[in-house]
PDB file of N, CA and C in Angstrom:
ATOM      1  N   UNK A   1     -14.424  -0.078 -15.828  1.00  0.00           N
ATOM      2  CA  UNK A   1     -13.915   0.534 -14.614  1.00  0.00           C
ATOM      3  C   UNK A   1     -12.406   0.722 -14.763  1.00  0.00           C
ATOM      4  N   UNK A   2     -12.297   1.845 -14.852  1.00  0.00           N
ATOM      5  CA  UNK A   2     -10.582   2.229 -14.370  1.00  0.00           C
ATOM      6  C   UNK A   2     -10.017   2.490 -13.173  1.00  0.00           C
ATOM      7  N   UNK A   3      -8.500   2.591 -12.571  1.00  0.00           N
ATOM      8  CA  UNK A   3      -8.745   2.712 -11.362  1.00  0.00           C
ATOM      9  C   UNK A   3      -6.898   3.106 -11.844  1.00  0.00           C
ATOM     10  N   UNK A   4      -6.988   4.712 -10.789  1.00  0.00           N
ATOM     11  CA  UNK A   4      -5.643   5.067 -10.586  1.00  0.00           C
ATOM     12  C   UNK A   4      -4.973   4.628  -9.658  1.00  0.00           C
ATOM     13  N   UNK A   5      -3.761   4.450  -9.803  1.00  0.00           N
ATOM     14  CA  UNK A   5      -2.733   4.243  -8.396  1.00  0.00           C
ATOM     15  C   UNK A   5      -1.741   4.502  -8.054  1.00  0.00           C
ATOM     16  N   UNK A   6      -1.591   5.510  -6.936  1.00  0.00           N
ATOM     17  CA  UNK A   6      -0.171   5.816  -6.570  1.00  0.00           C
ATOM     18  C   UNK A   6       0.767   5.371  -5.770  1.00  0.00           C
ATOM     19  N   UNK A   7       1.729   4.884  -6.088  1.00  0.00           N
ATOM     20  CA  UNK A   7       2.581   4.175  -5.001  1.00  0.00           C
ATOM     21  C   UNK A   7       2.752   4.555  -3.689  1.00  0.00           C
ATOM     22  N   UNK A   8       2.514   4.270  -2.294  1.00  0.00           N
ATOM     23  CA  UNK A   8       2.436   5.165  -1.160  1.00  0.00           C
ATOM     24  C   UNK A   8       3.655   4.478  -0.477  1.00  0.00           C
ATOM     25  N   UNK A   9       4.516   2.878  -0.616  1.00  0.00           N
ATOM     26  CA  UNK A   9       5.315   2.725   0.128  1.00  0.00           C
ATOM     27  C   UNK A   9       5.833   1.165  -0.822  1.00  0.00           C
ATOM     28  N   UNK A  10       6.696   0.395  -0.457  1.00  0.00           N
ATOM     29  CA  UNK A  10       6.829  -1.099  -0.732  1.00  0.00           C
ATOM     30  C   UNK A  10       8.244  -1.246   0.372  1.00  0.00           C
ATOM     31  N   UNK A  11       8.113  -2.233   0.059  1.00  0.00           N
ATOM     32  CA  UNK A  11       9.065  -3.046   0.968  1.00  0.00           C
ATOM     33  C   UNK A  11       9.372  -4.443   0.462  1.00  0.00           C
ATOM     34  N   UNK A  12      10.746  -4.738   0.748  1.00  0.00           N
ATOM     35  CA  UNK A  12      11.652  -6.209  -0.222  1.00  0.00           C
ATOM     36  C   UNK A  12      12.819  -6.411   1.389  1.00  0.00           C
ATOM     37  N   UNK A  13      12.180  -7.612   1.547  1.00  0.00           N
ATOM     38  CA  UNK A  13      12.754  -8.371   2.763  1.00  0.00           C
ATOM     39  C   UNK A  13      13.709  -9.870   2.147  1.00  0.00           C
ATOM     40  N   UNK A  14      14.698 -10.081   3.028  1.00  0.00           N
ATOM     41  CA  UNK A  14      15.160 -11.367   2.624  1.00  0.00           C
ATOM     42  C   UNK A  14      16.045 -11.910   1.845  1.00  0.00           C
ATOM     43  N   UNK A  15      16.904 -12.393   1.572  1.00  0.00           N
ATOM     44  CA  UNK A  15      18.272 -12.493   1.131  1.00  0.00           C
ATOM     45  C   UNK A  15      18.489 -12.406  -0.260  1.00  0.00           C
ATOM     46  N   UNK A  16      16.901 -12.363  -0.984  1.00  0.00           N
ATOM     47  CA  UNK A  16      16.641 -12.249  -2.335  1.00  0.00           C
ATOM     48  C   UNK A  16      15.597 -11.423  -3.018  1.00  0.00           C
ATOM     49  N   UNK A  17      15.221 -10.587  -2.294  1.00  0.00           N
ATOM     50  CA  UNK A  17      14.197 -10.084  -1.756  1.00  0.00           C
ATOM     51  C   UNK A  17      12.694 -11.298  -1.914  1.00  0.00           C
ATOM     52  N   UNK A  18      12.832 -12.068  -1.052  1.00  0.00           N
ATOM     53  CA  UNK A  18      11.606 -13.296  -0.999  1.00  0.00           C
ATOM     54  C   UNK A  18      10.458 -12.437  -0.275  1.00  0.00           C
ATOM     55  N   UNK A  19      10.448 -11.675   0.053  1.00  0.00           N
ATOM     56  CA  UNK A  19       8.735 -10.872   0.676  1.00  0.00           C
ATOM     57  C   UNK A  19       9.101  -9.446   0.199  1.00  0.00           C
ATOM     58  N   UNK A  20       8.191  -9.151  -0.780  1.00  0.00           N
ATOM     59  CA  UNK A  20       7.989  -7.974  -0.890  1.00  0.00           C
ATOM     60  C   UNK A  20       6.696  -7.662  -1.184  1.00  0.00           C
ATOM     61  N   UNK A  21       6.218  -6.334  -0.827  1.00  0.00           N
ATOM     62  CA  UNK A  21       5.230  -6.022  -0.612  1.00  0.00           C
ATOM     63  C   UNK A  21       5.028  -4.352  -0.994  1.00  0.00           C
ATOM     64  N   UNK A  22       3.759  -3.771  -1.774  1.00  0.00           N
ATOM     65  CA  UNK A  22       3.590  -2.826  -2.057  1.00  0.00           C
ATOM     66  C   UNK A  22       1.823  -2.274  -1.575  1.00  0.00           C
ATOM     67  N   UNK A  23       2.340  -1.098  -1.349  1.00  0.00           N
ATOM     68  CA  UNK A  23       0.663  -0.095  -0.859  1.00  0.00           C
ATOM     69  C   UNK A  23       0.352   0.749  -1.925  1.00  0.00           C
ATOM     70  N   UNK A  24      -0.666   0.933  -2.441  1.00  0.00           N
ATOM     71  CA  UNK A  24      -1.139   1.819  -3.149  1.00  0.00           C
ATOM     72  C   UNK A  24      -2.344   2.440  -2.889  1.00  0.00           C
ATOM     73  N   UNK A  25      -2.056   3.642  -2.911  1.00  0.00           N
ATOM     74  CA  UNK A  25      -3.494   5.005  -3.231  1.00  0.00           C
ATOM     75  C   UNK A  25      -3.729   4.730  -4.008  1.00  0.00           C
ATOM     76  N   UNK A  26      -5.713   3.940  -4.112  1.00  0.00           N
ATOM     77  CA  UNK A  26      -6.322   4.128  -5.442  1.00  0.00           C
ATOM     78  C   UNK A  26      -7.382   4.612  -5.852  1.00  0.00           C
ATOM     79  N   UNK A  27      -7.899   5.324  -6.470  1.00  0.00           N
ATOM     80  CA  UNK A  27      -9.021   6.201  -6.893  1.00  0.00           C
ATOM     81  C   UNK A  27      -9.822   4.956  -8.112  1.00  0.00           C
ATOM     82  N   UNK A  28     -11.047   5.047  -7.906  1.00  0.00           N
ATOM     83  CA  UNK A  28     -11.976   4.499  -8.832  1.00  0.00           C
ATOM     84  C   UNK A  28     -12.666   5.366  -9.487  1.00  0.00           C
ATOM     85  N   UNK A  29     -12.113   5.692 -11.183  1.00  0.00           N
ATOM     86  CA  UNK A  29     -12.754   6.733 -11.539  1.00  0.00           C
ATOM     87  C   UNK A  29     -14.301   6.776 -12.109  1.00  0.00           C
ATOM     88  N   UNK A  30     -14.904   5.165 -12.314  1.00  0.00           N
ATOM     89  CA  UNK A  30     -16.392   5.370 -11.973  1.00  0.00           C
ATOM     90  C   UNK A  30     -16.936   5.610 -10.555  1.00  0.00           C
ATOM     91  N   UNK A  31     -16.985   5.117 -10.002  1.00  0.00           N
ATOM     92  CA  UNK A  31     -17.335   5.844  -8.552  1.00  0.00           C
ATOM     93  C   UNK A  31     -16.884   6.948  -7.910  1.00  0.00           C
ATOM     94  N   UNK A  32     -15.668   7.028  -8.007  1.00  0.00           N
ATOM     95  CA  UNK A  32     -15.242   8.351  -7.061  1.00  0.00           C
ATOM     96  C   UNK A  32     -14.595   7.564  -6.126  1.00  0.00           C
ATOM     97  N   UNK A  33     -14.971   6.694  -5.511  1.00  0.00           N
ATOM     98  CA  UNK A  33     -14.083   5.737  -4.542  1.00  0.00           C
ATOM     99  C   UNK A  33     -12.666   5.906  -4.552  1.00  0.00           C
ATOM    100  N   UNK A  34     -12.175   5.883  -3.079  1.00  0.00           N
ATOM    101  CA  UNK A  34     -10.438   5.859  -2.647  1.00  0.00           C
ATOM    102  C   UNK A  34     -10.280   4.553  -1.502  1.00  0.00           C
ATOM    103  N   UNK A  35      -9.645   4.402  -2.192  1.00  0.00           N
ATOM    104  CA  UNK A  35      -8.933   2.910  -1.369  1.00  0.00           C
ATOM    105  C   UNK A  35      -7.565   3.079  -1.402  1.00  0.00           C
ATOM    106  N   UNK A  36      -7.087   1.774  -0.270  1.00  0.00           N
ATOM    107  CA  UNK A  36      -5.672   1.371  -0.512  1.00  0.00           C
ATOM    108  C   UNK A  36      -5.477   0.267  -0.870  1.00  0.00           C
ATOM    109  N   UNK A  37      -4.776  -0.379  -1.847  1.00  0.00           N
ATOM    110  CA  UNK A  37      -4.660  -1.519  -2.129  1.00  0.00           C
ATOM    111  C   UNK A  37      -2.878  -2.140  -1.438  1.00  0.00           C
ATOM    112  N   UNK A  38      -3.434  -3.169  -1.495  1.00  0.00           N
ATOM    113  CA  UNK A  38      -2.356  -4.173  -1.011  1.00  0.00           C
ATOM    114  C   UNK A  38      -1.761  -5.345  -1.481  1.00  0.00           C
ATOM    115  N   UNK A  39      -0.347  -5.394  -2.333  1.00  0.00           N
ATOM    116  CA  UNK A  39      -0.073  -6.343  -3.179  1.00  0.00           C
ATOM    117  C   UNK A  39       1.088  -6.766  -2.061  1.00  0.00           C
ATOM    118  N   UNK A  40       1.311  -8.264  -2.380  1.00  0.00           N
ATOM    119  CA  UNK A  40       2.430  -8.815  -1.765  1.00  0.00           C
ATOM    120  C   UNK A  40       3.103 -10.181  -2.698  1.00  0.00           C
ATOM    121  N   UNK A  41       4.428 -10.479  -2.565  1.00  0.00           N
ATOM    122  CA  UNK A  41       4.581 -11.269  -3.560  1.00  0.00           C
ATOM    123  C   UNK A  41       5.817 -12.057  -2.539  1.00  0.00           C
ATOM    124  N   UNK A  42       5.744 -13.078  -1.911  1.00  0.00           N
ATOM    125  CA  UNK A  42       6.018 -13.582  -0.704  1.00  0.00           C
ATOM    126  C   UNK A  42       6.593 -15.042  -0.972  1.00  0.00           C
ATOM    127  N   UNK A  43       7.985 -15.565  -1.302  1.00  0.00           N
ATOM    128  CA  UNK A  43       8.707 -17.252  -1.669  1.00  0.00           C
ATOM    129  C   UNK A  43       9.338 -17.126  -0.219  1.00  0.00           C
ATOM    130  N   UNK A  44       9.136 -18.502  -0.105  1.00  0.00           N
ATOM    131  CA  UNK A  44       9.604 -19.919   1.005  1.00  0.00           C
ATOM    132  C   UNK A  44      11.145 -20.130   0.539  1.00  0.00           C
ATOM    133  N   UNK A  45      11.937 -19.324   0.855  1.00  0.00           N
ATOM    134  CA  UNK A  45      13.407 -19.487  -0.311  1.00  0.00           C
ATOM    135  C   UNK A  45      14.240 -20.954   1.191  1.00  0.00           C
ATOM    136  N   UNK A  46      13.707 -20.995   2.408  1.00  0.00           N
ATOM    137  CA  UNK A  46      14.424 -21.921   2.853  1.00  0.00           C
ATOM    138  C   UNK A  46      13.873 -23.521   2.862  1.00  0.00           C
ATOM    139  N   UNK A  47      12.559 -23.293   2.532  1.00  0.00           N
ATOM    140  CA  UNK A  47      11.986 -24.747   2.998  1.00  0.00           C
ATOM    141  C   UNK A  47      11.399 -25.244   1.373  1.00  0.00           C
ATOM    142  N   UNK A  48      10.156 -25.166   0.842  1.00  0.00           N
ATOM    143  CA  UNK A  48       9.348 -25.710  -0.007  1.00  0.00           C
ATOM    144  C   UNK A  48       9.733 -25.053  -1.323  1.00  0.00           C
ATOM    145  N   UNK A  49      10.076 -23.496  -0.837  1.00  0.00           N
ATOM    146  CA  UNK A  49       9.881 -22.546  -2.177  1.00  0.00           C
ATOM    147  C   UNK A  49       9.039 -22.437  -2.787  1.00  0.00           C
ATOM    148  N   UNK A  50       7.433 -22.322  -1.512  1.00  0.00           N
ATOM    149  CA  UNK A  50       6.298 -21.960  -2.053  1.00  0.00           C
ATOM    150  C   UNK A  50       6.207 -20.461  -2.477  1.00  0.00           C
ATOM    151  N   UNK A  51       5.061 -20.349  -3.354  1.00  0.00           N
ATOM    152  CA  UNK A  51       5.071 -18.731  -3.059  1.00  0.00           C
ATOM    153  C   UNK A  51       3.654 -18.566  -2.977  1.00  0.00           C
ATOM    154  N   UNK A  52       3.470 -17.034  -2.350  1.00  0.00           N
ATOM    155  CA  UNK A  52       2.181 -16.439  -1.653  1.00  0.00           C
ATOM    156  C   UNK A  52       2.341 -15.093  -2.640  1.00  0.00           C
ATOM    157  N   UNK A  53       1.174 -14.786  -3.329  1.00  0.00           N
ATOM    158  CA  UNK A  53       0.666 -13.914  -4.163  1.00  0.00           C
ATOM    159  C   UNK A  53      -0.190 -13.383  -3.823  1.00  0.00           C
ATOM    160  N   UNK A  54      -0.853 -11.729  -4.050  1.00  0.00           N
ATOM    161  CA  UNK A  54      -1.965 -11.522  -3.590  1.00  0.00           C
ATOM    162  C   UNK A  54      -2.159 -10.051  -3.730  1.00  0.00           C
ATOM    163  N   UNK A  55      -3.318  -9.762  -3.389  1.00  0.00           N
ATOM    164  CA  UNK A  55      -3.453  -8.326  -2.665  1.00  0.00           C
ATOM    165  C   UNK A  55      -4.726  -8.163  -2.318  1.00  0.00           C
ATOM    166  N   UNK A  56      -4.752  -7.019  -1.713  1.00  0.00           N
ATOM    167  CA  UNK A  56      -5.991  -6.958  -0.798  1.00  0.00           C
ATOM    168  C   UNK A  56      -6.399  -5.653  -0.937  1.00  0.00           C
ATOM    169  N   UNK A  57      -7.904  -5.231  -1.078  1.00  0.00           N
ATOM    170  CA  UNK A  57      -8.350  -3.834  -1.277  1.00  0.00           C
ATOM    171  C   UNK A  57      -8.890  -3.471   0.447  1.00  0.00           C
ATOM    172  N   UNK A  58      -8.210  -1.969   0.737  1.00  0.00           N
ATOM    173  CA  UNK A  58      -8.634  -1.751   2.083  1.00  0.00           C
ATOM    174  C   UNK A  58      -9.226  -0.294   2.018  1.00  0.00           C
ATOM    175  N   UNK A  59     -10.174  -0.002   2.805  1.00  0.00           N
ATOM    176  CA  UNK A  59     -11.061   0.731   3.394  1.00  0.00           C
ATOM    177  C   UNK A  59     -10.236   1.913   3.629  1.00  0.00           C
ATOM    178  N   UNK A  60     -10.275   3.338   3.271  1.00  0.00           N
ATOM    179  CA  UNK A  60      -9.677   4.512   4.050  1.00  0.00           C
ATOM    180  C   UNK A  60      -9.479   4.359   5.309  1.00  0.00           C
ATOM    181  N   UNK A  61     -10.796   4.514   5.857  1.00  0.00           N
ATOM    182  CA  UNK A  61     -10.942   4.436   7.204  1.00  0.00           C
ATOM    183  C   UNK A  61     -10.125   3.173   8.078  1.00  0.00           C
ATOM    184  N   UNK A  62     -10.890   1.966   7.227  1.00  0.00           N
ATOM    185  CA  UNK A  62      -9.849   0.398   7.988  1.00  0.00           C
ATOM    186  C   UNK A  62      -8.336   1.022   7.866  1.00  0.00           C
ATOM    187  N   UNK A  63      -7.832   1.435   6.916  1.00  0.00           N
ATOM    188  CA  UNK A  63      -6.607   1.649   6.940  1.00  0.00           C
ATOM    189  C   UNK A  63      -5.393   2.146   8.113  1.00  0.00           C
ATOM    190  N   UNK A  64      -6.299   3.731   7.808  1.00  0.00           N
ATOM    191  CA  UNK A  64      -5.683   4.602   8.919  1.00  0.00           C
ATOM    192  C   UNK A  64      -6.066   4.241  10.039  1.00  0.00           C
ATOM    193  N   UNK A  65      -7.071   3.388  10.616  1.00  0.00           N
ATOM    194  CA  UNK A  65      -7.013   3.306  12.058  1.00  0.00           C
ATOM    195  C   UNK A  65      -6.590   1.935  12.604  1.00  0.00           C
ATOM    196  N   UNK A  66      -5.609   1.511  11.431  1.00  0.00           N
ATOM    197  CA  UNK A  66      -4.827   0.563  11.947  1.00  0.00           C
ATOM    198  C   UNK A  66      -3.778   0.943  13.160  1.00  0.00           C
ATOM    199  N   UNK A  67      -3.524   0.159  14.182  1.00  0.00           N
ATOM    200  CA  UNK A  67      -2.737   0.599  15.208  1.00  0.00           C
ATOM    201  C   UNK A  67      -1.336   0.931  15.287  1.00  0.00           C
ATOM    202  N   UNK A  68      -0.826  -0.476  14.064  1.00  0.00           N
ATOM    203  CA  UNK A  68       0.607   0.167  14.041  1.00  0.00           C
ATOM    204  C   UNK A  68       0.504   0.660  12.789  1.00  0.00           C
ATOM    205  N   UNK A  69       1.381   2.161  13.045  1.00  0.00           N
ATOM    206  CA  UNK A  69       1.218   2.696  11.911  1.00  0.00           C
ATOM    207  C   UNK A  69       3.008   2.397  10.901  1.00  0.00           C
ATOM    208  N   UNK A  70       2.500   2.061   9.423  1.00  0.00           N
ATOM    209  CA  UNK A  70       3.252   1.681   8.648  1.00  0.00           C
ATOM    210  C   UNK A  70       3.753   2.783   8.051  1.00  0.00           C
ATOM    211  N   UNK A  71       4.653   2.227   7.194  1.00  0.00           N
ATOM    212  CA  UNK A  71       5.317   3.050   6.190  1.00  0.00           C
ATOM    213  C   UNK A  71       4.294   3.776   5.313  1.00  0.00           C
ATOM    214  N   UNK A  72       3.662   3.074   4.868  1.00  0.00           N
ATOM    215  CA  UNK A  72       2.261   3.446   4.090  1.00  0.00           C
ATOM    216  C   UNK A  72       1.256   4.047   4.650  1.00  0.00           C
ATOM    217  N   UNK A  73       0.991   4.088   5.825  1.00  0.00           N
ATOM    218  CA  UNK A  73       0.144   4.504   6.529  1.00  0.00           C
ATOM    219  C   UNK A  73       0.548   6.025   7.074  1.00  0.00           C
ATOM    220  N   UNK A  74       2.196   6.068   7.303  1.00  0.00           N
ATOM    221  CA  UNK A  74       2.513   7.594   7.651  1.00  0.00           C
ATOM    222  C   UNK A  74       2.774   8.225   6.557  1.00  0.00           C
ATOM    223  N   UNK A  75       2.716   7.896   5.168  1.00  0.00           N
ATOM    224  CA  UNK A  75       2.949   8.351   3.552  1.00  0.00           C
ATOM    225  C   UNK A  75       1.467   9.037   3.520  1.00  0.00           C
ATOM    226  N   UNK A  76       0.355   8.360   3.555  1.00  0.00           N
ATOM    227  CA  UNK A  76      -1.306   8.740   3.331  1.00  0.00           C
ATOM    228  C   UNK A  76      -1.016   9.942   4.001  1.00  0.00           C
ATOM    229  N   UNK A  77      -1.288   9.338   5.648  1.00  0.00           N
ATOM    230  CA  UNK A  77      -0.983  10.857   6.463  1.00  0.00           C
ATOM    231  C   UNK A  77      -0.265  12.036   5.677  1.00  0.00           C
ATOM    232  N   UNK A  78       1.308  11.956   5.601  1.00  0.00           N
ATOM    233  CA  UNK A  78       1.330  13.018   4.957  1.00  0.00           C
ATOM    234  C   UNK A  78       1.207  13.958   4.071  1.00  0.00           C
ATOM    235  N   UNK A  79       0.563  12.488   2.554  1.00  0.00           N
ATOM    236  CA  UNK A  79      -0.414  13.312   1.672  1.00  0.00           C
ATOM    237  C   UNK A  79      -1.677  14.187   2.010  1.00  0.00           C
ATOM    238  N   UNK A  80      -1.803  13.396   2.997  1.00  0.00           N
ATOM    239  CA  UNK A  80      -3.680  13.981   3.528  1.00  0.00           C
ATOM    240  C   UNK A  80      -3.382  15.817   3.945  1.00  0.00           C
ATOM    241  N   UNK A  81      -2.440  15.571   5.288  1.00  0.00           N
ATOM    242  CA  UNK A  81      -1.758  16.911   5.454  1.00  0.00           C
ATOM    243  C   UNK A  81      -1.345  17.899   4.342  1.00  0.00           C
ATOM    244  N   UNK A  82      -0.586  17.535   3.462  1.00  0.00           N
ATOM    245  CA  UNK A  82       0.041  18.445   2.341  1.00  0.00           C
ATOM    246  C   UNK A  82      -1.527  18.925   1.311  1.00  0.00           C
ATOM    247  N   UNK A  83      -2.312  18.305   1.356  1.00  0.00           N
ATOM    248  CA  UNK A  83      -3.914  18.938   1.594  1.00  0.00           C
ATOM    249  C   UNK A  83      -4.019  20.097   1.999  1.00  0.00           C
ATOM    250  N   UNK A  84      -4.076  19.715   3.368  1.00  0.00           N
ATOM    251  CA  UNK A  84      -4.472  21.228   4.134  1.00  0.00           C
ATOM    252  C   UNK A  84      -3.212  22.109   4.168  1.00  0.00           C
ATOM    253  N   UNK A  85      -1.942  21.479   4.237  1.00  0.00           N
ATOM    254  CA  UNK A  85      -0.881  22.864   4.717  1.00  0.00           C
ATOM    255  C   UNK A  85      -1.071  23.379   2.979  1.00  0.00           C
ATOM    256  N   UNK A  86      -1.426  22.954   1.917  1.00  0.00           N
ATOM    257  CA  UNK A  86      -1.151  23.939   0.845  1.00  0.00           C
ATOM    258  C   UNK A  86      -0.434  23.177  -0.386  1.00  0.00           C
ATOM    259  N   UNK A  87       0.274  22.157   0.058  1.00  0.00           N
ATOM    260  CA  UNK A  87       0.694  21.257  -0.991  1.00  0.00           C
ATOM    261  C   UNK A  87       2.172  20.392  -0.560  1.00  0.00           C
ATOM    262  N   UNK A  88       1.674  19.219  -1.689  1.00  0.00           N
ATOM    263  CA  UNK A  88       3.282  18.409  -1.222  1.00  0.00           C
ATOM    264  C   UNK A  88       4.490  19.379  -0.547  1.00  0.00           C
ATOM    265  N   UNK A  89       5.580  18.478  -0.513  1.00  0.00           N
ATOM    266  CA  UNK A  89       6.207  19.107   0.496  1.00  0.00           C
ATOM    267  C   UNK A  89       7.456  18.163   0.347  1.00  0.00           C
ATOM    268  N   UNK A  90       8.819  17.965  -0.335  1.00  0.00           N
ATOM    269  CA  UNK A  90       9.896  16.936  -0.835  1.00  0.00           C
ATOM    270  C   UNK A  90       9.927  16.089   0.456  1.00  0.00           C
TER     271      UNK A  90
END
């Protein structure tokens, strides 16, 4: 199984950047499947200096009908759009 991915947003919070976090458009090129994936890479820089690793595979649908809409979430949108108007768009 291979699987493409395009960067749709990230984000680096914190005096070192201790939370950062990335979205990706991903295509599964045995299935045909589109997802978004969700990586985060998250240190405790005031207390333990634990860290939180991870990511999470999400649903098209779960995605976009999340309520608040993200950085990543208004990026999809406007790929989805540049679809129908005819193409990307700077």
């Amino acid at each position: 199984m291979s699987v493409l991915k395009r960067e749709l947003a990230r984000s680096a919070k914190g005096p070192v950047s201790s939370n950062e976090d990335w979205w990706y458009l991903c295509r599964d090129t045995a299935t045909g499947n589109v997802f978004v994936v969700h990586e985060w890479a998250h240190t405790d820089v005031t207390k333990s200096g634990k860290s939180d690793v991870g990511s999470t595979h999400i649903e098209l649908s779960n995605f976009l009908a999340e309520t608040r809409p993200s950085a990543a979430q208004v990026e999809l949108r406007r790929l989805i759009g540049s679809l129908v108007d005819g193409g990307p768009r700077p």
